[in-house]
PDB file of N, CA and C in Angstrom:
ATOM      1  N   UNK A   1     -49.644   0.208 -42.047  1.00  0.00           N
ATOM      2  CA  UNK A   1     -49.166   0.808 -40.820  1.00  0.00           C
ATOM      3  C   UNK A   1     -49.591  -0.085 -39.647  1.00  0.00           C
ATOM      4  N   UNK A   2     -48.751  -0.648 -38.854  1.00  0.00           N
ATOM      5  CA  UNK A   2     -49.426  -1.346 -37.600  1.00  0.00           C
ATOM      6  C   UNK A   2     -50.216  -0.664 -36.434  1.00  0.00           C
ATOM      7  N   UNK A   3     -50.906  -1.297 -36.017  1.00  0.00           N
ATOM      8  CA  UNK A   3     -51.468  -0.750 -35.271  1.00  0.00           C
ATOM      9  C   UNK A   3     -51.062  -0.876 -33.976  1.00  0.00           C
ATOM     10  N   UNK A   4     -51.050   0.513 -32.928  1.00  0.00           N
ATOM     11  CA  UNK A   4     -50.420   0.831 -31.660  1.00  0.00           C
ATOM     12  C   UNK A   4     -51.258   0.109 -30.771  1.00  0.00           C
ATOM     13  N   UNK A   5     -50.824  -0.671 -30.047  1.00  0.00           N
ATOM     14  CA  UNK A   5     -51.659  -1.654 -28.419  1.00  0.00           C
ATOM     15  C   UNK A   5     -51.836  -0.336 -27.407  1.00  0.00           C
ATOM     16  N   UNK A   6     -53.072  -0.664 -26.997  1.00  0.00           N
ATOM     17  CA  UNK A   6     -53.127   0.248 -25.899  1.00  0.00           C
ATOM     18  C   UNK A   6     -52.330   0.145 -24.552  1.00  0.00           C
ATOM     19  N   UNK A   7     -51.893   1.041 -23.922  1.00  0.00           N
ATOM     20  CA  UNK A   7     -51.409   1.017 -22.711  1.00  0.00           C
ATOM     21  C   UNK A   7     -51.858   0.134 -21.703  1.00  0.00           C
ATOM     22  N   UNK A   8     -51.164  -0.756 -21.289  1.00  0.00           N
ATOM     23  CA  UNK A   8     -52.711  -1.863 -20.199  1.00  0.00           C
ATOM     24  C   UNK A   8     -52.611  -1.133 -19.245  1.00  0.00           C
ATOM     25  N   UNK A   9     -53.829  -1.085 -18.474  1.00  0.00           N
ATOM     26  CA  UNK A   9     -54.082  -0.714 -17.332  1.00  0.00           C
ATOM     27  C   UNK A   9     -53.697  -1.178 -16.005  1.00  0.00           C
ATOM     28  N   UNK A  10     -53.102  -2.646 -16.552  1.00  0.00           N
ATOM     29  CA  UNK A  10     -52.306  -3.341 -15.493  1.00  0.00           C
ATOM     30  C   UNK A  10     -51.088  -2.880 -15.181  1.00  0.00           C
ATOM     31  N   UNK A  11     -50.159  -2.231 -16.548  1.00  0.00           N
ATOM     32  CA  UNK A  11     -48.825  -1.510 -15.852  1.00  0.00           C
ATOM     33  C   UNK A  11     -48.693  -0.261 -15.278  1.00  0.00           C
ATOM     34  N   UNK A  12     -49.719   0.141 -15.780  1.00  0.00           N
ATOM     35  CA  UNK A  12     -50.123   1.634 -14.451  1.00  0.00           C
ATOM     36  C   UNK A  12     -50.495   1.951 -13.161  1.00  0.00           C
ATOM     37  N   UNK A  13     -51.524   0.977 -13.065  1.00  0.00           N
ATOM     38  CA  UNK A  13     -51.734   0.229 -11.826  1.00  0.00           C
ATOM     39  C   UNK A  13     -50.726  -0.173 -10.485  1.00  0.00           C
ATOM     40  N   UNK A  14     -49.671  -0.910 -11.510  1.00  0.00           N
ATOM     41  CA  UNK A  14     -48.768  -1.530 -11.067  1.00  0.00           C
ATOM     42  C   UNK A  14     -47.622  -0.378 -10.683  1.00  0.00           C
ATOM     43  N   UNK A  15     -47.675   0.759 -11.064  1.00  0.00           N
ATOM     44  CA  UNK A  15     -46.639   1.990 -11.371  1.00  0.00           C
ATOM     45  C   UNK A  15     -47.280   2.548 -10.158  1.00  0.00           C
ATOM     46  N   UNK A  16     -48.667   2.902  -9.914  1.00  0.00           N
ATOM     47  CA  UNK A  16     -49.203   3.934  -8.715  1.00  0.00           C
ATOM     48  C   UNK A  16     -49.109   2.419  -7.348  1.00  0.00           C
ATOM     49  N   UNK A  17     -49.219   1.529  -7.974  1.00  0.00           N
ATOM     50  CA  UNK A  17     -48.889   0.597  -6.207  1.00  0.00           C
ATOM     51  C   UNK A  17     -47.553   0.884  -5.972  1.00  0.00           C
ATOM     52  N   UNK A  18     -46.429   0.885  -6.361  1.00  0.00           N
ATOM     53  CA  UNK A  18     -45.083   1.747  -6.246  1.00  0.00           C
ATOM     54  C   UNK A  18     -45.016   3.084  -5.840  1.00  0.00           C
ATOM     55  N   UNK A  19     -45.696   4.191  -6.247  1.00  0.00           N
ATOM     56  CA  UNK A  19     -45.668   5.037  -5.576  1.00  0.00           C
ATOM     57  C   UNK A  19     -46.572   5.028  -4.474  1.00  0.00           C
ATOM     58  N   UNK A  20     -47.663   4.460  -4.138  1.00  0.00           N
ATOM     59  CA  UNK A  20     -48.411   4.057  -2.941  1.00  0.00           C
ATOM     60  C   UNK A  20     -47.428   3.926  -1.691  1.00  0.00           C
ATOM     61  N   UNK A  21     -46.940   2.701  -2.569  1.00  0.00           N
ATOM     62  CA  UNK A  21     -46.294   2.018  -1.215  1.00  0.00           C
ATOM     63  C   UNK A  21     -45.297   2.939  -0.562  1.00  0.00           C
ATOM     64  N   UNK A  22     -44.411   3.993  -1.504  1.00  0.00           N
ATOM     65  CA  UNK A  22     -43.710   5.151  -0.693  1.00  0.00           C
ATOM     66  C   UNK A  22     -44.004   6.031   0.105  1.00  0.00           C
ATOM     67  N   UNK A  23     -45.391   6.458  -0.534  1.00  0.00           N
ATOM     68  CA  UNK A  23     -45.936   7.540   0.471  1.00  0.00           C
ATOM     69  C   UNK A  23     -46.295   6.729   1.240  1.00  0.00           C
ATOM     70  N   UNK A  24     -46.365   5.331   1.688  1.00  0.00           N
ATOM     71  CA  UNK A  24     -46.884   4.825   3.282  1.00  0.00           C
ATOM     72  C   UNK A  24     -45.806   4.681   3.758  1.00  0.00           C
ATOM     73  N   UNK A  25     -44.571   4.487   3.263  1.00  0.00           N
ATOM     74  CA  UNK A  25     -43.777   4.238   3.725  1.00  0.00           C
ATOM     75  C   UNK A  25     -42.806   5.904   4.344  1.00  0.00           C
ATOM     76  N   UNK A  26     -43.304   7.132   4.032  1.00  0.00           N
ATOM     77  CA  UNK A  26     -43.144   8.075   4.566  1.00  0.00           C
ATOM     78  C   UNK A  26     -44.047   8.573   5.615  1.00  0.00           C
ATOM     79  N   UNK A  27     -45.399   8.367   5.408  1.00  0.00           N
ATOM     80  CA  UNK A  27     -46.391   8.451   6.296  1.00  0.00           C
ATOM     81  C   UNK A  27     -46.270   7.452   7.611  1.00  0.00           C
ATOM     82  N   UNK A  28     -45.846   6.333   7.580  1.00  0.00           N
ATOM     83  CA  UNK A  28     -45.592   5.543   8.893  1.00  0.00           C
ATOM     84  C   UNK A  28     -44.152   5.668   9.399  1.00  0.00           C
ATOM     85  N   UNK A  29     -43.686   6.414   8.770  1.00  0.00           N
ATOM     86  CA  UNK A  29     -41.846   6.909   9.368  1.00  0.00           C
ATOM     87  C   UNK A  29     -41.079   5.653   8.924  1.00  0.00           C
ATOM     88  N   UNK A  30     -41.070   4.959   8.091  1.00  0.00           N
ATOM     89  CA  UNK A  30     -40.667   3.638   8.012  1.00  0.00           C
ATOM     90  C   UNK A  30     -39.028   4.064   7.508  1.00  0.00           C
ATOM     91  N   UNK A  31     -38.057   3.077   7.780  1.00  0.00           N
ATOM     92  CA  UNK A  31     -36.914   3.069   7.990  1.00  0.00           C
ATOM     93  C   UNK A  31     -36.531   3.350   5.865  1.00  0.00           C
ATOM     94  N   UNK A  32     -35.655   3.938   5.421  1.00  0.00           N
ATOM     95  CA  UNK A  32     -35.324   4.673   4.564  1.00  0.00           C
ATOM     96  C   UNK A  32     -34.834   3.206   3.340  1.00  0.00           C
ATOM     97  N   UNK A  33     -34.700   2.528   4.192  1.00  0.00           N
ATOM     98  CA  UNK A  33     -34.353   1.211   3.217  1.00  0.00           C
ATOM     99  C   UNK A  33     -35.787   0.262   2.299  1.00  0.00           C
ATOM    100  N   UNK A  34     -36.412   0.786   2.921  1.00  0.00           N
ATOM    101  CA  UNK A  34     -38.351   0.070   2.538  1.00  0.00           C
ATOM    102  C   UNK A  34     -37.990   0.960   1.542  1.00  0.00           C
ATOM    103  N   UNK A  35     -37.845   2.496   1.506  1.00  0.00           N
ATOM    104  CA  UNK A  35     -38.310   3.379   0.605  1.00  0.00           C
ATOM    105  C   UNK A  35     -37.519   2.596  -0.588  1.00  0.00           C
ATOM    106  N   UNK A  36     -35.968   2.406  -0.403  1.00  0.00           N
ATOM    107  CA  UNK A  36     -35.222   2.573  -1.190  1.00  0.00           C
ATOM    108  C   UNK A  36     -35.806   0.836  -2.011  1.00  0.00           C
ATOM    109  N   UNK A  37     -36.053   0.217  -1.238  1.00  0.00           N
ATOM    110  CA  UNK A  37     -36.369  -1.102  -2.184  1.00  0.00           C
ATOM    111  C   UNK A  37     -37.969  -0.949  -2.581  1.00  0.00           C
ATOM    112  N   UNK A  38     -38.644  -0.146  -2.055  1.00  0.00           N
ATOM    113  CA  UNK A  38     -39.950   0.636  -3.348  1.00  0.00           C
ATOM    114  C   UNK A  38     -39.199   0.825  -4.579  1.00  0.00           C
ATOM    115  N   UNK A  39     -37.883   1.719  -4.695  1.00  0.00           N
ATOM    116  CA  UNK A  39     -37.550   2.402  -5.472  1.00  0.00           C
ATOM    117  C   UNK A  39     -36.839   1.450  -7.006  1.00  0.00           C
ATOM    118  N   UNK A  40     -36.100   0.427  -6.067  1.00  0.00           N
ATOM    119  CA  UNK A  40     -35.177  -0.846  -6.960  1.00  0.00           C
ATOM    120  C   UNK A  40     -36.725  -1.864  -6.836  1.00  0.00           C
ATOM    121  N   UNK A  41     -37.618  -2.058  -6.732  1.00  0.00           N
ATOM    122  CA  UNK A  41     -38.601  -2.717  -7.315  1.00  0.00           C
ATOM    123  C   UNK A  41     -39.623  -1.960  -8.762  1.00  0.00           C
ATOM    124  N   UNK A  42     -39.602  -0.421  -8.242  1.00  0.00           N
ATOM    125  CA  UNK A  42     -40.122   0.299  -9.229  1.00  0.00           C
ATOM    126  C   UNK A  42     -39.130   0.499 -10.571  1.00  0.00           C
ATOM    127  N   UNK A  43     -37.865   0.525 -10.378  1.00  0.00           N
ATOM    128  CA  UNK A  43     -37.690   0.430 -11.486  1.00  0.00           C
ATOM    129  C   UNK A  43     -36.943  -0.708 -12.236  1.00  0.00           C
ATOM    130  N   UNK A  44     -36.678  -1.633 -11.298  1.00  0.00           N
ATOM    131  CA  UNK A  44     -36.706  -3.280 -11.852  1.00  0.00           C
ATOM    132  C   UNK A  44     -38.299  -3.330 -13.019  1.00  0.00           C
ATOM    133  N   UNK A  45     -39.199  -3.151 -11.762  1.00  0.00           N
ATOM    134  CA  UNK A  45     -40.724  -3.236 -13.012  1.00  0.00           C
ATOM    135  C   UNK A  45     -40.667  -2.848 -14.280  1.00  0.00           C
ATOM    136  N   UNK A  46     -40.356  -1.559 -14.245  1.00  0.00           N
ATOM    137  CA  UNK A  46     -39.933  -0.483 -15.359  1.00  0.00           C
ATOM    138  C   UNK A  46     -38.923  -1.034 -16.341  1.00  0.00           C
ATOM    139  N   UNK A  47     -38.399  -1.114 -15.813  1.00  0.00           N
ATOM    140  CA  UNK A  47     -37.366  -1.906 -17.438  1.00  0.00           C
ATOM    141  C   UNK A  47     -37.788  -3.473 -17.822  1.00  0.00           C
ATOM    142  N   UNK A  48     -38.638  -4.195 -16.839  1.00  0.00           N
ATOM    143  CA  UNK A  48     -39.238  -5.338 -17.646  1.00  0.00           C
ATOM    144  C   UNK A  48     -40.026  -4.517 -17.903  1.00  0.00           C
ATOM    145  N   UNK A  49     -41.218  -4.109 -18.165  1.00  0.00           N
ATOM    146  CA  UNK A  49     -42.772  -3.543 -18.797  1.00  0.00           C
ATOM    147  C   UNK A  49     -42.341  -2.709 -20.262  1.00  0.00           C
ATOM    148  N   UNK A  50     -40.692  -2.135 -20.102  1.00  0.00           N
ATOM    149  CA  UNK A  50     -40.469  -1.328 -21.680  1.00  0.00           C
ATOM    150  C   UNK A  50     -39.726  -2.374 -21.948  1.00  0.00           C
ATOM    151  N   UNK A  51     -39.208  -3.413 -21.561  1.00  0.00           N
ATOM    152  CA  UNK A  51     -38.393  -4.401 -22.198  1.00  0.00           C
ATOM    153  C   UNK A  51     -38.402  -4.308 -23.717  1.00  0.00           C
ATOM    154  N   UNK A  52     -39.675  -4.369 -24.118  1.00  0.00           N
ATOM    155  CA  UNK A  52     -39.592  -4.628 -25.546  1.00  0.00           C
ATOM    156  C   UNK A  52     -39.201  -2.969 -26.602  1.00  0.00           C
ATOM    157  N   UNK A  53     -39.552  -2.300 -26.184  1.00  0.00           N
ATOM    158  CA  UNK A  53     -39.567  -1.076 -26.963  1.00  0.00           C
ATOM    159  C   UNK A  53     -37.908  -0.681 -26.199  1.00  0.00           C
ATOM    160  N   UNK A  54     -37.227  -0.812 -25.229  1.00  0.00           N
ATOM    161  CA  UNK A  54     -35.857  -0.653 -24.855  1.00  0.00           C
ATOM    162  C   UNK A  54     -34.852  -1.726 -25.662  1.00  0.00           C
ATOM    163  N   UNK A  55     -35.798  -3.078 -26.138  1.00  0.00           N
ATOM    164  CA  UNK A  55     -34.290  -3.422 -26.902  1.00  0.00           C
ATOM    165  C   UNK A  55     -34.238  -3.064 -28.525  1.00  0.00           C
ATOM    166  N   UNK A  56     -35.366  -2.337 -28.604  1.00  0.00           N
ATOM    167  CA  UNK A  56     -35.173  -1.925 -30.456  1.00  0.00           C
ATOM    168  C   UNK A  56     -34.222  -0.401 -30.007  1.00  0.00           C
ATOM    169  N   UNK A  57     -34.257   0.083 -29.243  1.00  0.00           N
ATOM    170  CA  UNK A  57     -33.393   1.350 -29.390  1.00  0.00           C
ATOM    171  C   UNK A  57     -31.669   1.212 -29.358  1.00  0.00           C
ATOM    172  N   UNK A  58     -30.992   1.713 -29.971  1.00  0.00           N
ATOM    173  CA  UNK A  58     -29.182   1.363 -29.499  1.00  0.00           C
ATOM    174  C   UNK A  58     -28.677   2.848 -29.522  1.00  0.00           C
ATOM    175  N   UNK A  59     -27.856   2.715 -28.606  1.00  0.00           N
ATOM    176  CA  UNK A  59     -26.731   3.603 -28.512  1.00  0.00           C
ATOM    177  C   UNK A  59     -27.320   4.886 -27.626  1.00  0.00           C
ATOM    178  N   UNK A  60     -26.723   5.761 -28.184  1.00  0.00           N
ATOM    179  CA  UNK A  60     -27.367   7.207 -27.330  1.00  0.00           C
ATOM    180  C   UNK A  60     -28.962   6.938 -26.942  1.00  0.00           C
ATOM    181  N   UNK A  61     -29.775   6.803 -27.708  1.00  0.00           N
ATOM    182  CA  UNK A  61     -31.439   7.007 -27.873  1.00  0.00           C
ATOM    183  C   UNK A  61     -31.700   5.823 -26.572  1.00  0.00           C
ATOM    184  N   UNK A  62     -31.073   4.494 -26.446  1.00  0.00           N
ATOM    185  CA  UNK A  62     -31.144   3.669 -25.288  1.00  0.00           C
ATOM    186  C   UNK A  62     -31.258   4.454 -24.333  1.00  0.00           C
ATOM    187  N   UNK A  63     -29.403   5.158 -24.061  1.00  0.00           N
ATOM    188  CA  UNK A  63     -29.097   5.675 -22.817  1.00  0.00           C
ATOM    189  C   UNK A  63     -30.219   6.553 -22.439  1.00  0.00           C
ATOM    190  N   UNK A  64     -30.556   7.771 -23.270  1.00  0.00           N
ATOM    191  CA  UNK A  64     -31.690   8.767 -23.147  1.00  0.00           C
ATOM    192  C   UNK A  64     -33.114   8.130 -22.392  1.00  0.00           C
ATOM    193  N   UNK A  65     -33.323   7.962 -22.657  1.00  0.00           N
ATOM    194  CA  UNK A  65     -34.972   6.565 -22.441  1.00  0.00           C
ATOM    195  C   UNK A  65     -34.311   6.112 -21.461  1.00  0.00           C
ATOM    196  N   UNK A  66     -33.261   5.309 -20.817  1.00  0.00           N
ATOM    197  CA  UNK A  66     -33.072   4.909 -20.150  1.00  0.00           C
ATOM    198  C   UNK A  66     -33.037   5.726 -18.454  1.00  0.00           C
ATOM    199  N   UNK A  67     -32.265   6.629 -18.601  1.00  0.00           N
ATOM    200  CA  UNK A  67     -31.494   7.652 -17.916  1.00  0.00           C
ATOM    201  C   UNK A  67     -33.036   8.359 -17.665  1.00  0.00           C
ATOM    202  N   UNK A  68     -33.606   8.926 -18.520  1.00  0.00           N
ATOM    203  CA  UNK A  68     -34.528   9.989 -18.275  1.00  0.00           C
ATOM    204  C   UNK A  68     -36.205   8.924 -17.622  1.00  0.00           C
ATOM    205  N   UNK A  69     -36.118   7.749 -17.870  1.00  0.00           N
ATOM    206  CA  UNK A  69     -36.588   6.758 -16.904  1.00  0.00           C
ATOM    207  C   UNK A  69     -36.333   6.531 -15.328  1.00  0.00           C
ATOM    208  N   UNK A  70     -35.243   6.404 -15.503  1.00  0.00           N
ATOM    209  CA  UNK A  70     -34.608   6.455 -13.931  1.00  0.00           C
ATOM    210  C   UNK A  70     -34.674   7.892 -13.111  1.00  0.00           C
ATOM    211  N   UNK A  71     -34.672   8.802 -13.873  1.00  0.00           N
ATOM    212  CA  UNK A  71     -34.779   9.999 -12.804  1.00  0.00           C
ATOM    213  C   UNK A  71     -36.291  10.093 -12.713  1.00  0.00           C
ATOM    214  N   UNK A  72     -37.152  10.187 -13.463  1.00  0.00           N
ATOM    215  CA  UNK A  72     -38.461   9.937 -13.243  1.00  0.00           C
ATOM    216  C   UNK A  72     -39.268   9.133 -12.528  1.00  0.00           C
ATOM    217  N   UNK A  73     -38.338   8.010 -12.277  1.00  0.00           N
ATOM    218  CA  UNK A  73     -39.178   7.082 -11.414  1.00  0.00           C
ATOM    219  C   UNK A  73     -38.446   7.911  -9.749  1.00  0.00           C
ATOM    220  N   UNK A  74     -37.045   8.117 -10.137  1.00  0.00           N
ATOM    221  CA  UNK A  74     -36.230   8.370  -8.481  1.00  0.00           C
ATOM    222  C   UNK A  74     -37.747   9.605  -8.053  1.00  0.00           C
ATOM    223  N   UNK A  75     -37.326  10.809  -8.967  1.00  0.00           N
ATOM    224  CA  UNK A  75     -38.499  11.471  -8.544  1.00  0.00           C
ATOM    225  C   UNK A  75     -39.642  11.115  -8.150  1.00  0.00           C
ATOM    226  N   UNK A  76     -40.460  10.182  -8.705  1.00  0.00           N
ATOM    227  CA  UNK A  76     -41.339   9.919  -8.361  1.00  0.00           C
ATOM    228  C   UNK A  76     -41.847   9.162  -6.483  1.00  0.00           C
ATOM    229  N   UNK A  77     -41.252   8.286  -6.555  1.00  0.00           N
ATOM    230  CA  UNK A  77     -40.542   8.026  -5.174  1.00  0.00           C
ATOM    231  C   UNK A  77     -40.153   8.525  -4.438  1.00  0.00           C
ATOM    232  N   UNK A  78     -39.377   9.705  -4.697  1.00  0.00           N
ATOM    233  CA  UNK A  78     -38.641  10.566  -3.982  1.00  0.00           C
ATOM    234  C   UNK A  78     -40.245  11.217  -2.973  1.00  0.00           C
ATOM    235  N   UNK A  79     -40.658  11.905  -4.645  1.00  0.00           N
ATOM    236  CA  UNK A  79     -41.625  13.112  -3.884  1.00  0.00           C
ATOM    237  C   UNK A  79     -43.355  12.427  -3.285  1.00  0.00           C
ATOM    238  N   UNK A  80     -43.252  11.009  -3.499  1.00  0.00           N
ATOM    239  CA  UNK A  80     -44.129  10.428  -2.576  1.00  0.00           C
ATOM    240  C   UNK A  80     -43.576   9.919  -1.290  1.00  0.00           C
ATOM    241  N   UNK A  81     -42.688   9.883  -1.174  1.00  0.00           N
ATOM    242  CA  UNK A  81     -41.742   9.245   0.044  1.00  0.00           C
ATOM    243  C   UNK A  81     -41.987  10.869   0.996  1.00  0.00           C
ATOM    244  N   UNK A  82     -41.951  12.282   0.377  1.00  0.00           N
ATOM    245  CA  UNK A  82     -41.831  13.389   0.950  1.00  0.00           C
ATOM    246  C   UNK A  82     -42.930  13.692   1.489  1.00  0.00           C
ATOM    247  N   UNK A  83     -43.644  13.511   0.313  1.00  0.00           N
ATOM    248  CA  UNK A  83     -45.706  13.593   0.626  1.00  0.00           C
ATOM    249  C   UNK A  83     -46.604  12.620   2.521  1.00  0.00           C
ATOM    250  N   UNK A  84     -45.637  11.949   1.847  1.00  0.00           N
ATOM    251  CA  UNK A  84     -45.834  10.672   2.869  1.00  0.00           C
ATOM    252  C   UNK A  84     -45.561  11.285   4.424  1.00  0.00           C
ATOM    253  N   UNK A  85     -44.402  11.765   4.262  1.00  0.00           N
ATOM    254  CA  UNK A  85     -43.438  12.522   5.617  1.00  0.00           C
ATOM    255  C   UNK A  85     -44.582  13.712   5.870  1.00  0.00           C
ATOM    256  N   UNK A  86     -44.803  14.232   5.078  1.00  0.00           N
ATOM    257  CA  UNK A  86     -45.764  15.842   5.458  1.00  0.00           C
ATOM    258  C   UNK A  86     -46.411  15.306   6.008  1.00  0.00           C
ATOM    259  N   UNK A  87     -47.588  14.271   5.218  1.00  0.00           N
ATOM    260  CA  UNK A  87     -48.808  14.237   5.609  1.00  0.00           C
ATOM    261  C   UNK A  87     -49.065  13.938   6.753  1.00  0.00           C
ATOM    262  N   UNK A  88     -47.867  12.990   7.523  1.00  0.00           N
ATOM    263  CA  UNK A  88     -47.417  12.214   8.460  1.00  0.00           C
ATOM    264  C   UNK A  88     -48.235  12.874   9.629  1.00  0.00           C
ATOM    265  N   UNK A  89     -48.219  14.491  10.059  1.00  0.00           N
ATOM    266  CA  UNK A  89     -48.589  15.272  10.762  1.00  0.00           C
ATOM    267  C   UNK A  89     -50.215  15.282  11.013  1.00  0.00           C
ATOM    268  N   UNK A  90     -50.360  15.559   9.657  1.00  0.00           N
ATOM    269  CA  UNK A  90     -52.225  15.874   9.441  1.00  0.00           C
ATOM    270  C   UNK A  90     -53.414  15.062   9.715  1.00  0.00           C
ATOM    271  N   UNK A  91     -52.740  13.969   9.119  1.00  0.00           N
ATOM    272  CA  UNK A  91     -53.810  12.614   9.120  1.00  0.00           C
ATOM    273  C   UNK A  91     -53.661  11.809  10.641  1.00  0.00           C
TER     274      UNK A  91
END
């Protein structure tokens, strides 16, 4: 049985500096296009970092993984981009 590599800590890392950078970019009111190229950098990252485990899958099981990737990251972005806007007030 092979053995599973651990998750590096470098692509997670690399996943919360992406959502970082949204919530500053909601917190400083920044123009909606920063957000949106957080968003096409986060998931540019994202499909190189599964590169390898996205090209053994075909057909439906791709699209799935694929698709349910992309709304997860939009969300993700989304609701730090929102966080960002609230907090905007407090801090």
């Amino acid at each position: 049985m092979p053995r599973r590599r651990a998750y590096p800590v470098t692509v997670a890392a690399s996943e919360i500096a992406f959502a970082i950078a949204a919530f500053a970019c909601g917190l400083y009111d920044a123009p909606l296009e920063l957000t949106v190229l957080a968003a096409v950098g986060m998931l540019a990252y994202w499909s190189w970092s599964r590169r390898l485990v996205l090209r053994r899958l075909r057909g439906a099981s791709w699209m799935t993984a694929s698709v349910m990737g992309v709304v997860t990251i939009i969300s993700i972005v989304a609701g730090a981009y929102w966080l960002g806007l609230a907090s905007g007030g407090i801090i």
